[in-house]
Protein backbone atom coordinates (compact mmCIF):
# COMPACT_ATOMS: atom_id res chain seq x y z
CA UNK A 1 0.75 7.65 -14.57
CA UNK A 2 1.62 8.55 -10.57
CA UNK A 3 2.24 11.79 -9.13
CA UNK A 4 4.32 11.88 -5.68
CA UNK A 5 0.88 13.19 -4.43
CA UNK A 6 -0.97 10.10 -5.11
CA UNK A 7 1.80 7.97 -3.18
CA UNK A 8 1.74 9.90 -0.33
CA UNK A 9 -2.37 10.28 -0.34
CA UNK A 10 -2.57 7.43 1.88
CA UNK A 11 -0.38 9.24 4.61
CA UNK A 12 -2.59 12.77 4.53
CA UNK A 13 -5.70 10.77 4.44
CA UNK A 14 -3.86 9.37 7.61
CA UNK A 15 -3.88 12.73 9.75
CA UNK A 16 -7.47 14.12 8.45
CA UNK A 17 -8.83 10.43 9.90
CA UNK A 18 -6.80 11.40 13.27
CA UNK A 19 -4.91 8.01 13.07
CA UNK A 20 -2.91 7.41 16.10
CA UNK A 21 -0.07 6.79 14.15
CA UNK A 22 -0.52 9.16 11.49
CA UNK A 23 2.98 10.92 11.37
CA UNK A 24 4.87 7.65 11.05
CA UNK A 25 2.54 6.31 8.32
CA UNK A 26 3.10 9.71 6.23
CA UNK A 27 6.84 9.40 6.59
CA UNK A 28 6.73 5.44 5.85
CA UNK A 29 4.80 6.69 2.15
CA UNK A 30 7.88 9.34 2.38
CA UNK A 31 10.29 6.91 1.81
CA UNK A 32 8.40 4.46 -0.36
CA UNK A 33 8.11 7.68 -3.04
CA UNK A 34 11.84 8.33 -2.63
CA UNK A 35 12.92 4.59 -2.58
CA UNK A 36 10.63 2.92 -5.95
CA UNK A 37 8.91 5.92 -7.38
CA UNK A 38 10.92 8.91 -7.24
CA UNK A 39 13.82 7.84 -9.27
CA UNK A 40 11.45 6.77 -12.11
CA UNK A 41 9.94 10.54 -12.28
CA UNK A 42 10.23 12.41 -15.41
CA UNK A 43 8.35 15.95 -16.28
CA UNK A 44 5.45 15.88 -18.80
CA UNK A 45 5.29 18.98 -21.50
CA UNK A 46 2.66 20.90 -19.08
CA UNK A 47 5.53 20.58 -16.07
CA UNK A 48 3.87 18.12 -14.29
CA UNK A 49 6.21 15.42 -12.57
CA UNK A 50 5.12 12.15 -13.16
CA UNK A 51 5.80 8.26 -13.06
CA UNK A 52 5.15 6.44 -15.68
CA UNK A 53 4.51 2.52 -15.21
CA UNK A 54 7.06 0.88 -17.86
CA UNK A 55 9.43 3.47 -15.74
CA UNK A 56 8.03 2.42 -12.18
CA UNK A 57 8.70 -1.25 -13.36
CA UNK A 58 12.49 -0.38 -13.98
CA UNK A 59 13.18 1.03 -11.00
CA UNK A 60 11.64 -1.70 -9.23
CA UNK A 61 13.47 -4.17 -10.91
CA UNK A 62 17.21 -2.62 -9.56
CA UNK A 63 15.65 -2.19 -5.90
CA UNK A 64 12.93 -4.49 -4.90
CA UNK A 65 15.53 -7.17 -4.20
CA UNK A 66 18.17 -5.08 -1.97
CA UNK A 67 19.02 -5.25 1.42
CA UNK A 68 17.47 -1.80 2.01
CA UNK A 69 14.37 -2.44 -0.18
CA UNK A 70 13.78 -5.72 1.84
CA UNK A 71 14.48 -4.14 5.29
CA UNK A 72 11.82 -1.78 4.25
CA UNK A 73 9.09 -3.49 3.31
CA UNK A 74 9.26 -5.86 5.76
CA UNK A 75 8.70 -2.96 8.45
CA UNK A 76 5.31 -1.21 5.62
CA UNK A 77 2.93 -3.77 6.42
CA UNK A 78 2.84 -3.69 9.93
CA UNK A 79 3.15 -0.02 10.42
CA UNK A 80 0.07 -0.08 8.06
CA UNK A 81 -1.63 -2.50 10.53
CA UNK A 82 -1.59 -0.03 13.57
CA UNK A 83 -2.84 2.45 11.23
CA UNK A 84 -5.52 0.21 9.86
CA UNK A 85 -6.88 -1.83 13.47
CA UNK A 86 -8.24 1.91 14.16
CA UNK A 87 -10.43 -0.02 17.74
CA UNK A 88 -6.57 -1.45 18.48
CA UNK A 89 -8.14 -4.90 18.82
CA UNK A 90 -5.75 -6.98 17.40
CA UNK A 91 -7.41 -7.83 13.78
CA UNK A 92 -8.62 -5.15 11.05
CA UNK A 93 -12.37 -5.85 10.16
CA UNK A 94 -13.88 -5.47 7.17
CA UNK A 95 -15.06 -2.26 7.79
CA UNK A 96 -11.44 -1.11 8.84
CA UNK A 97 -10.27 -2.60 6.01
CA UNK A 98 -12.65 -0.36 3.43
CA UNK A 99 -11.56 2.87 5.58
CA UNK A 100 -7.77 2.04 4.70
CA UNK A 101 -8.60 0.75 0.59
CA UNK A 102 -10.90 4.31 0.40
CA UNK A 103 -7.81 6.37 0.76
CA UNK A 104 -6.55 4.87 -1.74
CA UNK A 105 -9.73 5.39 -4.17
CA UNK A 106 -10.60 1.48 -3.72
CA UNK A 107 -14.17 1.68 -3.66
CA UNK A 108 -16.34 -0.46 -1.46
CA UNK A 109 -17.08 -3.71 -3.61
CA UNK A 110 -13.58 -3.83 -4.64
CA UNK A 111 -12.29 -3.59 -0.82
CA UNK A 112 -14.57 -6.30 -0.06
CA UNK A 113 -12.91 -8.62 -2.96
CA UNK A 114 -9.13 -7.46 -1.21
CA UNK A 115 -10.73 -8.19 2.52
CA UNK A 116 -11.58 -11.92 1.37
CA UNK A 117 -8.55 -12.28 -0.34
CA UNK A 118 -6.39 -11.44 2.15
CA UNK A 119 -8.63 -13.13 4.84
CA UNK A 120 -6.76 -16.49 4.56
CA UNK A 121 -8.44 -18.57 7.03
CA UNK A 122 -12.06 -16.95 6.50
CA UNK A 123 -12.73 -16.23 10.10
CA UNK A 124 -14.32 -12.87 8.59
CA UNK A 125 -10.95 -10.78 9.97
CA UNK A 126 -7.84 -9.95 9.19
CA UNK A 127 -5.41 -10.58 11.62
CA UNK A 128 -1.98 -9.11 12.09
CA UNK A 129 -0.25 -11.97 10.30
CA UNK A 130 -2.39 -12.30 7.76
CA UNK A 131 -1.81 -8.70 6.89
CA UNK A 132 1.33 -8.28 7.31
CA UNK A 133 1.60 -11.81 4.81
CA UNK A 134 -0.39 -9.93 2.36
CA UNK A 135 1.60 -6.81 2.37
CA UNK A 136 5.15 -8.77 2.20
CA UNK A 137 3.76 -11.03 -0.79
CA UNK A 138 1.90 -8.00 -2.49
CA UNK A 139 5.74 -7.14 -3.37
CA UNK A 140 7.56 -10.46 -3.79
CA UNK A 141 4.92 -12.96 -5.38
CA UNK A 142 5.39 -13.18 -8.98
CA UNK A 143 2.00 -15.20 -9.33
CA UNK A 144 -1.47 -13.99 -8.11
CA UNK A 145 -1.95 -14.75 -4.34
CA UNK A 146 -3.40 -12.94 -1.51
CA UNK A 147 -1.50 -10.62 -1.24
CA UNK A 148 -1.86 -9.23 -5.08
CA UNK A 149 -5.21 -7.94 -3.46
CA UNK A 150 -2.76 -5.61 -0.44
CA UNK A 151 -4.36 -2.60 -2.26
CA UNK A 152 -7.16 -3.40 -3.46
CA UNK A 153 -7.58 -5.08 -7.59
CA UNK A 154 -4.26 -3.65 -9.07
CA UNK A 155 -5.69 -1.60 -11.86
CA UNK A 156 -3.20 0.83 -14.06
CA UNK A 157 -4.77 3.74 -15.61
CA UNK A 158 -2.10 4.38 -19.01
């Protein structure tokens, strides 16, 4: 299960790293809660809101293919990029890279699996294109590729 907390951890994590770009990146997790996990949320006994997967998946399946949806994520991935290239050099290294997964609880070895993954041509960087790839594909490949690695080994905890 996901709480609208844990989707928009990435964004706070954001501002307490004094990312340049912080604000936009917390309102770009905004709208991803309110656009494919918000209108999956139901309320557990205890009153806590929560998404459950099975309803995460049918949500997904009635707006990961509109016009809006697409616009979206098309725009994520390279927001994320000027978040993530925290020296502004043009290509995220691995060490960026681990900074970015860790917000997301990826630990270390796992964020090193993701980094190779999505490192396509194996220059030992990630470069805008390549990341931006992975973040389009993360959403749109039905088969594993690079970009099933975006965020790190997709794990769900039921």
């Amino acid at each position: 299960m996901i709480t609208r907390e844990d989707v928009l951890a990435p964004g706070r994590y954001a501002h307490i790293l004094c990312l340049q770009n912080a604000a936009e990146l917390e309102a770009v997790w905004e709208t991803a809660w309110e656009m494919f996990f918000r209108p999956a949320e139901t309320q557990l006994e205890d009153g806590r809101k929560v998404v459950t997967f099975d309803g995460w998946i049918e949500v997904n399946k009635k707006v990961l293919f509109t016009k809006t949806s697409q616009e979206f994520n098309a725009d994520f991935p390279g927001i994320h990029f000027d978040a993530v290239d925290a020296d502004k050099n043009g290509e995220i290294s691995e060490c960026e890279f681990a900074l970015f997964l860790c917000c997301l609880g990826v630990s270390p070895a796992e964020s090193s699996v993701a980094f190779n993954a999505l490192d396509t041509n194996n220059d030992g960087k990630i470069s805008r294109q390549e990341f931006i790839d992975g973040g389009r594909n993360f959403w749109y490949d039905m088969e594993l590729s690079p970009g099933s690695y975006f965020y790190g080994p997709f794990k769900w905890d039921a």
